[in-house]
N, C-alpha and C. Protein backbone atom coordinates (compact mmCIF):
# COMPACT_ATOMS: atom_id res chain seq x y z
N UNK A 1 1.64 -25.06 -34.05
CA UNK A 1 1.68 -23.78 -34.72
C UNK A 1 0.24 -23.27 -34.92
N UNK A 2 0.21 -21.89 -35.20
CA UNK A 2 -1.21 -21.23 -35.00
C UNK A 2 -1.76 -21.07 -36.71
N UNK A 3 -0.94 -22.10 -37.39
CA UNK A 3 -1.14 -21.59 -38.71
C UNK A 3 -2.62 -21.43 -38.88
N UNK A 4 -3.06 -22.87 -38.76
CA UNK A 4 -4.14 -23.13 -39.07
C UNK A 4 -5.68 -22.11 -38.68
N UNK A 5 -5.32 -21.61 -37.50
CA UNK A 5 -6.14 -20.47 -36.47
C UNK A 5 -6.26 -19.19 -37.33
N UNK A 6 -5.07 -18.85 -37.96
CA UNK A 6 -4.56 -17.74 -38.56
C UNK A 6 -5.42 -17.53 -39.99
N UNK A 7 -5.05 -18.85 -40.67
CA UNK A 7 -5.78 -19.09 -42.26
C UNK A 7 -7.19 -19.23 -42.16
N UNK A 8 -7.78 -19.69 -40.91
CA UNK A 8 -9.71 -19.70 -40.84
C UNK A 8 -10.07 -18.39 -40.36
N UNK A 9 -9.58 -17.87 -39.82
CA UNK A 9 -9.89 -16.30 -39.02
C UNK A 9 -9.93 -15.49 -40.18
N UNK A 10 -9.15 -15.81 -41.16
CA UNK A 10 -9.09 -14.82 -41.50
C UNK A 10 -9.75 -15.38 -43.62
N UNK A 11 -10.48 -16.25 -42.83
CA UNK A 11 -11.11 -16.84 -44.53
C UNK A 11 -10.43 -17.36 -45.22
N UNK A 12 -8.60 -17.74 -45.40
CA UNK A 12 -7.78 -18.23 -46.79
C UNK A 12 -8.35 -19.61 -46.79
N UNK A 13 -8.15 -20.05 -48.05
CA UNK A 13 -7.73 -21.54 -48.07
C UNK A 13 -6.41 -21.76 -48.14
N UNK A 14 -6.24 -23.09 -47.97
CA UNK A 14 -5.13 -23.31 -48.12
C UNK A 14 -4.34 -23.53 -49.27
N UNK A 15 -5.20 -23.61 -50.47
CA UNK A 15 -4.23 -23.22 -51.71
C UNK A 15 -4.08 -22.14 -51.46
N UNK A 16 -4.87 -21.20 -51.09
CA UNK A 16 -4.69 -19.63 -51.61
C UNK A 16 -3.69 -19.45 -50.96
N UNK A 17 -3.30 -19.64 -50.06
CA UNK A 17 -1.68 -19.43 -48.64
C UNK A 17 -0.99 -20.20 -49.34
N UNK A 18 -0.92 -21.50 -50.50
CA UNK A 18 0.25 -21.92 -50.83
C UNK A 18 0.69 -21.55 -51.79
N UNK A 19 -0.26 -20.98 -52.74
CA UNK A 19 0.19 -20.09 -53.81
C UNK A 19 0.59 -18.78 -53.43
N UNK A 20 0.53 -18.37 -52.19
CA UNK A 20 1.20 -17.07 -51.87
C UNK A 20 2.13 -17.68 -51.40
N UNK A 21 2.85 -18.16 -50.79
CA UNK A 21 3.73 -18.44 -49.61
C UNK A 21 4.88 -19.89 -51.05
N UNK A 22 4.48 -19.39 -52.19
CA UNK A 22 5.02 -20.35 -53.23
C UNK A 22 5.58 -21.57 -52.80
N UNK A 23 4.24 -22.22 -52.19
CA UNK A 23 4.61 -24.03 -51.95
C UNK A 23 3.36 -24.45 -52.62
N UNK A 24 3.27 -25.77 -52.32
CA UNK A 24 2.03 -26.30 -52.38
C UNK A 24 1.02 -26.60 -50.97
N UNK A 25 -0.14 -27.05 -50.97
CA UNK A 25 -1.35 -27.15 -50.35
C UNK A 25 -1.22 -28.13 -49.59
N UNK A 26 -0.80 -28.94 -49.75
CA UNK A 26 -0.17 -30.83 -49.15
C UNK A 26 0.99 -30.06 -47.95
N UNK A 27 1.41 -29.31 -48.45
CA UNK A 27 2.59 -28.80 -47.56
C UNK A 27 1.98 -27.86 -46.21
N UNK A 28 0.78 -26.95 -46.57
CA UNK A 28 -0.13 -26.44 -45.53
C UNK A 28 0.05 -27.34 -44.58
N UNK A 29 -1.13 -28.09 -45.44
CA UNK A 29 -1.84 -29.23 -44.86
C UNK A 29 -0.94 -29.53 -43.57
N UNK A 30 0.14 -30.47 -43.95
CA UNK A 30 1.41 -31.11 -43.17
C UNK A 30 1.23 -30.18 -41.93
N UNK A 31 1.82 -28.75 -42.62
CA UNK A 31 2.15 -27.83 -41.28
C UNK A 31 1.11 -27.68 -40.63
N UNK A 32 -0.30 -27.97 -40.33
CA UNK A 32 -1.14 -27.12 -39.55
C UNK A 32 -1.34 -29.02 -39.05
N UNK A 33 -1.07 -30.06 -39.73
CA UNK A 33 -1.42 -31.46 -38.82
C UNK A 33 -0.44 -31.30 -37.88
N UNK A 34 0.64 -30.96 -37.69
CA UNK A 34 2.25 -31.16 -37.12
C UNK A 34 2.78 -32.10 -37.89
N UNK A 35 2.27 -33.09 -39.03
CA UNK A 35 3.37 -33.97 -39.90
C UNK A 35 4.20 -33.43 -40.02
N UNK A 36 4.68 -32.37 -40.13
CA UNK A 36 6.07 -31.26 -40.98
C UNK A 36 6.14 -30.01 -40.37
N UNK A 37 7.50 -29.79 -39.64
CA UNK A 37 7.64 -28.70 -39.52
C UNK A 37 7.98 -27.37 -40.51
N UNK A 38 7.56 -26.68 -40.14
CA UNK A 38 8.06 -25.42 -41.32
C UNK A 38 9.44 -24.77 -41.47
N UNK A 39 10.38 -24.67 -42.01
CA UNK A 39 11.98 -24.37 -41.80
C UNK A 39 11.61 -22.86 -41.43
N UNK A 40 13.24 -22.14 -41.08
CA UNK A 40 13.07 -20.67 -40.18
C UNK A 40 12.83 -20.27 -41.53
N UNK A 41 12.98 -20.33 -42.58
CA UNK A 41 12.70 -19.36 -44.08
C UNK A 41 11.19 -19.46 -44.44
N UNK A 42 10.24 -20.58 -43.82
CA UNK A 42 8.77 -20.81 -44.39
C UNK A 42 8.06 -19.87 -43.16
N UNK A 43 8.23 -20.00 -41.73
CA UNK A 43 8.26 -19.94 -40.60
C UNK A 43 8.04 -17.61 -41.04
N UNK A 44 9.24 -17.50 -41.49
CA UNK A 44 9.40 -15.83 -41.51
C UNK A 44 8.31 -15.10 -42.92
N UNK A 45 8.38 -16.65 -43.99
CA UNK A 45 7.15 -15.92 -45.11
C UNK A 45 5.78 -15.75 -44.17
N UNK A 46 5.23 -17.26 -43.53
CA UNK A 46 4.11 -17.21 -43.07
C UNK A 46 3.93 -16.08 -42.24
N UNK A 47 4.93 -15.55 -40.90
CA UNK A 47 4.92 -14.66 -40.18
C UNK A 47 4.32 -13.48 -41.09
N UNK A 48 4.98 -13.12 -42.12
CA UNK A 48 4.66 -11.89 -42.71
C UNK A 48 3.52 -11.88 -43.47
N UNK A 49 2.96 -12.82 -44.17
CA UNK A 49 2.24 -13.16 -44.75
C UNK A 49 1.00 -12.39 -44.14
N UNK A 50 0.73 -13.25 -42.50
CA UNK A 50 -0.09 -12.83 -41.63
C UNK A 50 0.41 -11.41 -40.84
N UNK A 51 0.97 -11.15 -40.81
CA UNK A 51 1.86 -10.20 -40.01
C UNK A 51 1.55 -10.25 -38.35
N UNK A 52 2.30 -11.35 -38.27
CA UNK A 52 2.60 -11.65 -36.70
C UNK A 52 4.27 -12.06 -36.77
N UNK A 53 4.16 -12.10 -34.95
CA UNK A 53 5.56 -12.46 -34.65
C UNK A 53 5.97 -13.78 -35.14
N UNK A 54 6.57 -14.77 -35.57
CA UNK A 54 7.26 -16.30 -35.24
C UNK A 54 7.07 -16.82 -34.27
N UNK A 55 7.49 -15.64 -32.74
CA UNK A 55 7.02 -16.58 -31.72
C UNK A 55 5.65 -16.60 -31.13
N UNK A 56 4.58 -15.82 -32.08
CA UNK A 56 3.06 -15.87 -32.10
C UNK A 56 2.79 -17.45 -32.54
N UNK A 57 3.46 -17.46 -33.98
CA UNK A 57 3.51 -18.82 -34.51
C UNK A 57 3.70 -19.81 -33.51
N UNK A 58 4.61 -19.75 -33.23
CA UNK A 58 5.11 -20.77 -32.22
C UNK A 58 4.95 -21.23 -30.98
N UNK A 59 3.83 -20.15 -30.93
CA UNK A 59 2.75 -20.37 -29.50
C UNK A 59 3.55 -19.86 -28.29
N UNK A 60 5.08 -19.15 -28.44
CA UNK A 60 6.01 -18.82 -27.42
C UNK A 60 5.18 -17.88 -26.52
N UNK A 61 4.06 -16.97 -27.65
CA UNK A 61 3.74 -16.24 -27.01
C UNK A 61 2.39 -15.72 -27.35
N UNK A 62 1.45 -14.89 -26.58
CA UNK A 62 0.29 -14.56 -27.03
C UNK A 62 -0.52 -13.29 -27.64
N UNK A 63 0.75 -12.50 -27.97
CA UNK A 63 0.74 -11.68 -28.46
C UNK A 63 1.37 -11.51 -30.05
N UNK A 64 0.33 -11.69 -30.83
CA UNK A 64 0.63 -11.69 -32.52
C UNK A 64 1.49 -10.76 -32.51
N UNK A 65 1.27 -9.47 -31.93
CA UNK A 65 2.71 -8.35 -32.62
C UNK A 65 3.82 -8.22 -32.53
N UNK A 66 4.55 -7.75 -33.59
CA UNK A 66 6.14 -7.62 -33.13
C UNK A 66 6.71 -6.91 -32.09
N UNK A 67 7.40 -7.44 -31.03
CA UNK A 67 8.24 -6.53 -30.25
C UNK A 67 9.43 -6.09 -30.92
N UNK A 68 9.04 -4.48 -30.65
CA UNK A 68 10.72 -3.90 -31.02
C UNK A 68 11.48 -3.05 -29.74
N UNK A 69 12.54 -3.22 -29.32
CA UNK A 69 13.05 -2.39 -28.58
C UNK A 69 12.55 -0.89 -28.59
C-alpha cells in the first residue's frame, strides 16, 4: 500500500493520520510494514483522507484520481 508514500509527501505523522482516521499509531505503523492489512472501511477513510482512489492505494493503479464514468 502507498500509505506510507502518501503520509511523508505530504508531512503527517503518523499519530496525526491516526487521530484522524480514529485508530491508533501502532495500527499505521502495521499498515505501511504490511503486518496488517487495512479492512474495505479503513482502506475508503484513508482513500479520502488523502483523496485518492483505493486502487491508487492498492497500487492497482497509477493514477491517484478517481475515475468516474
Amino acid at each position: 500500500m502507498r500509505l506510507k508514500q502518501l503520509r511523508k509527501d505530504r508531512g503527517i505523522s503518523q499519530l496525526k493520520l491516526a487521530l484522524a482516521l480514529n485508530t491508533n499509531q501502532n495500527t499505521i505503523g502495521r499498515y505501511e510494514t504490511g503486518a496488517h492489512e487495512a479492512d474495505y472501511k479503513m482502506l475508503i477513510k484513508i482513500a479520502d483522507y488523502f483523496n485518492v482512489s483505493v486502487d491508487y492505494l492498492l497500487e492497482r493503479t497509477d493514477n491517484p484520481k478517481f475515475l468516474k464514468d
